[in-house]
Every structure is written in C-alpha cells, then in structure tokens.
Protein backbone atom coordinates (compact mmCIF):
# COMPACT_ATOMS: atom_id res chain seq x y z
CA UNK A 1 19.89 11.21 -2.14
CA UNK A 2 18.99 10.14 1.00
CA UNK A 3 20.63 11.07 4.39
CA UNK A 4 22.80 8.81 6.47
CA UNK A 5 19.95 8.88 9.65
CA UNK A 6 17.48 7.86 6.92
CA UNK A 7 19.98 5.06 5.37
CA UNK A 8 20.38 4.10 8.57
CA UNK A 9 16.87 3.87 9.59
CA UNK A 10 15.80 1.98 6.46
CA UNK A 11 18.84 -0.83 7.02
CA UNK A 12 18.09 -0.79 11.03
CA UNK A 13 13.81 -1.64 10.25
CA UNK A 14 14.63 -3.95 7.42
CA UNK A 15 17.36 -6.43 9.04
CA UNK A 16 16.85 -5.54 12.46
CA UNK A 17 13.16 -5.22 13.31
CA UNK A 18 12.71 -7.59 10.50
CA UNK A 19 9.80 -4.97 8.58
CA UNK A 20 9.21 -5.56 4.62
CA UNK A 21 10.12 -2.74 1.97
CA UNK A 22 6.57 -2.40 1.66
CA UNK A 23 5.86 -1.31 5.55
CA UNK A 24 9.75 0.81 5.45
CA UNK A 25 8.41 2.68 1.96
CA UNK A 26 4.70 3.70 3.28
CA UNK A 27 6.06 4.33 7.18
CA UNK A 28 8.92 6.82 5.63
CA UNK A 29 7.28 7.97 2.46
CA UNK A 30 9.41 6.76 0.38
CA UNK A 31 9.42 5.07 -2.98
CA UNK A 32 9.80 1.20 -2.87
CA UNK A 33 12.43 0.87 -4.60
CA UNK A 34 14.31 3.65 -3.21
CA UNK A 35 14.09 1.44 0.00
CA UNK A 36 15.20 -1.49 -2.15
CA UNK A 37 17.96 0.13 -3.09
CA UNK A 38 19.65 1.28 0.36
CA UNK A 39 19.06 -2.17 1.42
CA UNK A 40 20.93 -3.88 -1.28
CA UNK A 41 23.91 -1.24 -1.35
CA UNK A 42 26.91 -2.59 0.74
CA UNK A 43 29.11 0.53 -0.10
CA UNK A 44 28.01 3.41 0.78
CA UNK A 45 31.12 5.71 -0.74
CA UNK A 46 30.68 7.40 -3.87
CA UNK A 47 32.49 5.82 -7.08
CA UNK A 48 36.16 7.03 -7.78
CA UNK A 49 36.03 9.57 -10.69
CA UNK A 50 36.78 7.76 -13.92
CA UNK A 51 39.80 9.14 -15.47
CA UNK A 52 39.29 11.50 -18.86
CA UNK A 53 39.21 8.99 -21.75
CA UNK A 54 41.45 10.47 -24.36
CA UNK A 55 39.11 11.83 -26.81
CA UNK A 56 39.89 12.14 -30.55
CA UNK A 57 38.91 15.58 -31.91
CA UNK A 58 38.83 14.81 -35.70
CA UNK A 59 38.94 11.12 -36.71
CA UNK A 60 37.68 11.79 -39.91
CA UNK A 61 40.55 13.49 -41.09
CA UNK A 62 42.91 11.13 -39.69
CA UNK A 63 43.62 9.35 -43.39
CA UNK A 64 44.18 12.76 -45.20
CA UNK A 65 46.53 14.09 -42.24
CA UNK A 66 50.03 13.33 -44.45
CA UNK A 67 48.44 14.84 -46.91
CA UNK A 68 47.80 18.04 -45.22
CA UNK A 69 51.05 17.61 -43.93
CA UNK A 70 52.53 18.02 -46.84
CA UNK A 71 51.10 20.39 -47.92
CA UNK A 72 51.92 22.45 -45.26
C-alpha cells in the first residue's frame, strides 16, 4: 500500500498536470497498474469489516441429529 503523499502525487500528475499512467509509473517507479488503480479509486477508506457469517460446524450430521438425540 501506497502512502497518502504518493496517492496524492499520482492523482495531482494524472488530472492535474494532465501526465499518462505510463509517464506517472516510470517517473515514480511504480507498476502501471498500481497507478491505474489509485486513479480509478474514489474512496480511499478501508471496507467495513464484514460481519462473521454463521458457520455450521457439522452439516453432515444434521439428518441423524434426532437420532442421536434420542439416544442420548
């Protein structure tokens, strides 16, 4: 991950000075599409954390659980 001066730097050359990816990638040393990808991002905060998906610890046994049951 990139820092915000270098975020910043890639957005200001690209829409400001008007400079391709190509010419932001080789003057900064970066990766094309690393440039490409700053430049298309509108939000820069990171995703909300996805709530824990209720997980299912043994579905196979979930037909022979009455059974068990009684048994037990």
């Amino acid at each position: 991950m990139l820092t915000m001066d270098k975020i910043h730097d890639i957005r200001f050359r690209f829409f400001v000075k008007g400079e391709n990816i190509s010419q932001i990638a080789d003057a900064l040393h970066l990766d094309w599409k690393t440039v490409q990808k700053y430049v298309d991002m509108a939000d820069f905060n990171k995703p909300a954390p996805k709530p824990a998906s209720e997980q299912r610890f043994c579905p196979k046994l979930d037909p022979y659980k009455p059974t068990i049951d009684k048994w037990l």
